[in-house]
N, C-alpha and C. Protein backbone atom coordinates (compact mmCIF):
# COMPACT_ATOMS: atom_id res chain seq x y z
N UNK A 1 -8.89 14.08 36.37
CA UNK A 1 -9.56 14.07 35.09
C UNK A 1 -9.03 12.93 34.24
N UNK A 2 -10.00 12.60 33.48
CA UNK A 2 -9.49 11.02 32.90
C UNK A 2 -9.18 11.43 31.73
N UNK A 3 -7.69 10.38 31.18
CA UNK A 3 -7.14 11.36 29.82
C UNK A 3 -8.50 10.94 28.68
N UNK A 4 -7.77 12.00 27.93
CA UNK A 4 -8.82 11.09 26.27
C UNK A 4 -8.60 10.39 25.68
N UNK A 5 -9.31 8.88 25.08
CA UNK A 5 -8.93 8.28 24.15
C UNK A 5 -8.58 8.77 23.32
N UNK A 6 -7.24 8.53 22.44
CA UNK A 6 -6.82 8.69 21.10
C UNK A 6 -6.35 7.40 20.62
N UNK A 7 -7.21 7.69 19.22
CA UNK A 7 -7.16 6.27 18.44
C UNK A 7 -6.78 6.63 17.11
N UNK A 8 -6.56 5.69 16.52
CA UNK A 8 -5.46 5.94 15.40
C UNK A 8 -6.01 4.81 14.33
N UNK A 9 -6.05 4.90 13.14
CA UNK A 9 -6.87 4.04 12.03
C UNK A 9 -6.05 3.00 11.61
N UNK A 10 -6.56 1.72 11.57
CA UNK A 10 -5.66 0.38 11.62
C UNK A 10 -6.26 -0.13 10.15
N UNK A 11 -7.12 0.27 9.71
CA UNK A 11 -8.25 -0.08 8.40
C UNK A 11 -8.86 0.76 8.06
N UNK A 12 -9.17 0.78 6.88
CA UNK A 12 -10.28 1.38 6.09
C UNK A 12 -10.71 0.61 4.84
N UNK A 13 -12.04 0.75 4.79
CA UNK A 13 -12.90 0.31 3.83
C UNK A 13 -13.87 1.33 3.23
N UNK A 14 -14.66 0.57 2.14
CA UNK A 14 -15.60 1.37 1.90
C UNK A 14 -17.17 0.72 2.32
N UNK A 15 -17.17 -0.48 3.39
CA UNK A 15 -18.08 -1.28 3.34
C UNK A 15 -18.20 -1.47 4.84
N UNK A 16 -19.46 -0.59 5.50
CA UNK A 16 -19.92 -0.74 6.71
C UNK A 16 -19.63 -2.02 7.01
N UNK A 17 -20.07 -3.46 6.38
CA UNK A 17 -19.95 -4.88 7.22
C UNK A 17 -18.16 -5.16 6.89
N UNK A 18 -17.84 -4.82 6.36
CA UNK A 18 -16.90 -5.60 6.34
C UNK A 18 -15.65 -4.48 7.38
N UNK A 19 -15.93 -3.71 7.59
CA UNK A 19 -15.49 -2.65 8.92
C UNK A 19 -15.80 -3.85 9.95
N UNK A 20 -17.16 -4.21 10.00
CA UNK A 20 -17.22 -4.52 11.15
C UNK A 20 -17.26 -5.73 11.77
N UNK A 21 -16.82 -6.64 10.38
CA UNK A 21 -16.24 -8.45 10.33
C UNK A 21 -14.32 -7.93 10.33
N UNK A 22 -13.79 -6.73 10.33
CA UNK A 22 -12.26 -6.18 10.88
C UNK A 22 -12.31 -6.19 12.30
N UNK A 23 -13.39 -5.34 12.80
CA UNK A 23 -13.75 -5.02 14.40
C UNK A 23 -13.89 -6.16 15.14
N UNK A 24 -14.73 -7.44 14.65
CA UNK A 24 -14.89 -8.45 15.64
C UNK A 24 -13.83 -9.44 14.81
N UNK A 25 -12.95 -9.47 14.43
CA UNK A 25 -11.57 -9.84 14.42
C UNK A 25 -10.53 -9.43 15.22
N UNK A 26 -10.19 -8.31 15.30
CA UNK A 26 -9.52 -7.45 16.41
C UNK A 26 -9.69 -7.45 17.78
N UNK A 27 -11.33 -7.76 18.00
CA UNK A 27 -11.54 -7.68 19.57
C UNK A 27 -11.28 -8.97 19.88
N UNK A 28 -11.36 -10.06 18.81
CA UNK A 28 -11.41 -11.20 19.21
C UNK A 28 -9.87 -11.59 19.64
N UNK A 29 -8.62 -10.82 19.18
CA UNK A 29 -7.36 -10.64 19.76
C UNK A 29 -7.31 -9.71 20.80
N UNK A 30 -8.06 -9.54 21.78
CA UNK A 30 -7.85 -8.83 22.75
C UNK A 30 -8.09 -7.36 22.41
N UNK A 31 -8.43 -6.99 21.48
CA UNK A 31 -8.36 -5.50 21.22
C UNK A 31 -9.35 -4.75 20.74
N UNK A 32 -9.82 -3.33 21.71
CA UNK A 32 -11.03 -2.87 21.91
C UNK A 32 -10.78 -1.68 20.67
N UNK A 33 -11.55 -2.12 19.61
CA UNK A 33 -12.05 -1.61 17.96
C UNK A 33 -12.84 -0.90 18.09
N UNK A 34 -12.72 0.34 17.23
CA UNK A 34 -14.07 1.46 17.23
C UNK A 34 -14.10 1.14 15.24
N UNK A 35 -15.59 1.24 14.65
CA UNK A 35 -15.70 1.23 14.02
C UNK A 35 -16.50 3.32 13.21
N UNK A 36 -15.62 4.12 12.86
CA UNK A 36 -15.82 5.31 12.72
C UNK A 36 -16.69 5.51 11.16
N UNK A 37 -17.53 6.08 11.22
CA UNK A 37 -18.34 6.45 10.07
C UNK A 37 -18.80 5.70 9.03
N UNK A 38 -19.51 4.80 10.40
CA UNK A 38 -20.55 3.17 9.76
C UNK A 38 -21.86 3.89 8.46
N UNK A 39 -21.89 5.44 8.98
CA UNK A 39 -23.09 5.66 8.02
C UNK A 39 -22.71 6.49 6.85
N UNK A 40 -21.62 5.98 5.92
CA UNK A 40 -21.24 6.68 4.79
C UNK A 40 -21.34 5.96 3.93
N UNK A 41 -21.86 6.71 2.61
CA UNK A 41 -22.56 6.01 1.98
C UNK A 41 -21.05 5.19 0.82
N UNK A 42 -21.70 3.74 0.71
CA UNK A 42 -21.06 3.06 -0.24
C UNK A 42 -20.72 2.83 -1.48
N UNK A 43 -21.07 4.72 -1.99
CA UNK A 43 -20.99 4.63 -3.72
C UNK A 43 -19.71 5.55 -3.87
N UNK A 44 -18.85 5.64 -2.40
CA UNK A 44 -18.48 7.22 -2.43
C UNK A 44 -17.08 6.80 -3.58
N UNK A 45 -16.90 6.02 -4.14
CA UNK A 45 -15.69 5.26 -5.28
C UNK A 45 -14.43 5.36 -4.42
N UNK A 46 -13.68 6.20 -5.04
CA UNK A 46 -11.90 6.01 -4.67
C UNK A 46 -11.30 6.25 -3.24
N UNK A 47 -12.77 6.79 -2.56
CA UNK A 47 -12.16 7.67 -0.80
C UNK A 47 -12.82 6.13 0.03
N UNK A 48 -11.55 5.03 1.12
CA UNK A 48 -12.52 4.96 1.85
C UNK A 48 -12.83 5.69 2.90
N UNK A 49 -13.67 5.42 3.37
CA UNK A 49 -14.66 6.23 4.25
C UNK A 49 -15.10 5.65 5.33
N UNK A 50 -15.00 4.17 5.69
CA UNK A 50 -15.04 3.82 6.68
C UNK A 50 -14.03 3.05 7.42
N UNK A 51 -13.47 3.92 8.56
CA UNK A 51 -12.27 3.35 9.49
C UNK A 51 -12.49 2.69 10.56
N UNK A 52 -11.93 1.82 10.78
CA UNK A 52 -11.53 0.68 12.37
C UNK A 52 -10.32 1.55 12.92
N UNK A 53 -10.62 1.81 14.07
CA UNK A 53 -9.77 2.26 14.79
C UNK A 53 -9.21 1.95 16.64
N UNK A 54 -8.34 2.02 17.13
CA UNK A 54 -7.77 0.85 18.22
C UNK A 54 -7.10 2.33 18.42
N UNK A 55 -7.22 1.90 20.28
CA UNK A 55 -6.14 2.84 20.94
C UNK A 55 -4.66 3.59 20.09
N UNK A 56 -4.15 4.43 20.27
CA UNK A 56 -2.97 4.97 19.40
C UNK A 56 -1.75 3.73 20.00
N UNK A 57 -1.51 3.31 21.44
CA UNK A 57 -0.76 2.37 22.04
C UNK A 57 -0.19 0.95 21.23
N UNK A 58 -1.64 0.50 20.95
CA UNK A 58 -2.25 -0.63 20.33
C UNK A 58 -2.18 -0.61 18.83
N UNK A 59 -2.16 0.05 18.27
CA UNK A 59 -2.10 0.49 16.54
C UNK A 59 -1.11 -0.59 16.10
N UNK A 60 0.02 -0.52 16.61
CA UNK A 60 1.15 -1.32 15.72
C UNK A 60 0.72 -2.84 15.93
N UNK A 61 0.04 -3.09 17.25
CA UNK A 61 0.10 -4.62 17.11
C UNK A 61 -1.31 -4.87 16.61
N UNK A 62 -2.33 -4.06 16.71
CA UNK A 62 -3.32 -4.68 16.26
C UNK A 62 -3.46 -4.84 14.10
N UNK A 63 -2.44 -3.65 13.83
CA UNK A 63 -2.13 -3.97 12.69
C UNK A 63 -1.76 -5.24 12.03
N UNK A 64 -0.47 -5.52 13.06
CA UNK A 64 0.30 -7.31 12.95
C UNK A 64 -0.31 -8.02 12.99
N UNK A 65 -1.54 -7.85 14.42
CA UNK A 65 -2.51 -8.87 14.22
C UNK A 65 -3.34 -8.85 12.77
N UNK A 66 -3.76 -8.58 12.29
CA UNK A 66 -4.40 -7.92 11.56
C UNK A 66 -3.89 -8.98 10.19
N UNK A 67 -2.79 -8.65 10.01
CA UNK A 67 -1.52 -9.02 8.91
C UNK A 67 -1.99 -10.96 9.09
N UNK A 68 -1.19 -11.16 10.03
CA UNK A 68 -1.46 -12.37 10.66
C UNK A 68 -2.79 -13.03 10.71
N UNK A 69 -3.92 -12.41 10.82
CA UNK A 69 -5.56 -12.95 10.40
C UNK A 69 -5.98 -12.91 8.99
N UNK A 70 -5.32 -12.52 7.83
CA UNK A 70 -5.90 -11.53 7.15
C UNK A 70 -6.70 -12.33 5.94
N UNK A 71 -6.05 -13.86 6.43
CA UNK A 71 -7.75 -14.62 5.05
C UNK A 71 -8.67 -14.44 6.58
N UNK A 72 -8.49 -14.20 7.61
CA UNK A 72 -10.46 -14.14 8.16
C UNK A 72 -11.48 -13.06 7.65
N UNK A 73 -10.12 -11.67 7.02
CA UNK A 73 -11.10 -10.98 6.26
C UNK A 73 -11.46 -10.40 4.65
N UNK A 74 -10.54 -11.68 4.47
CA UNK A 74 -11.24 -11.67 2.83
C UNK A 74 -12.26 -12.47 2.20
C-alpha cells in the first residue's frame, strides 16, 4: 500500500493568483507545490485562506527557497 502524502503549508495568502505565481516559483526549484483552497473567496479580511503546500520532507527547504526568491513574489 502506498503511504499518504502529507504536506505541510509553506505560504498563505489571501489571493488565488498570487498562491499560484508561489506554486510556479517552487516547482520551478524542483519542488512539487499543491495549491489548497484556490476557491475562497477574497474578501474573507484578516484569515488567509489560501495555502501552498510541499511534501512535509521538503517544507524546510522549500521555505529557504522561498526566502531566497522572495522579490519573484512581490
Amino acid at each position: 500500500m502506498k503511504d499518504e502524502l502529507k504536506l505541510e503549508t509553506v505560504a498563505a495568502t489571501n489571493f488565488p493568483a498570487e498562491a499560484e505565481l508561489i506554486r510556479t516559483i517552487l516547482e520551478s526549484g524542483g519542488f512539487e507545490a499543491y495549491v489548497i483552497n484556490s476557491n475562497a473567496p477574497t474578501y474573507v479580511g484578516l484569515a488567509q485562506s489560501v495555502f501552498v503546500q510541499v511534501e512535509s520532507s521538503q517544507a524546510e527547504a522549500a521555505r529557504k527557497f522561498l526566502e531566497e526568491n522572495q522579490s519573484e513574489t512581490e
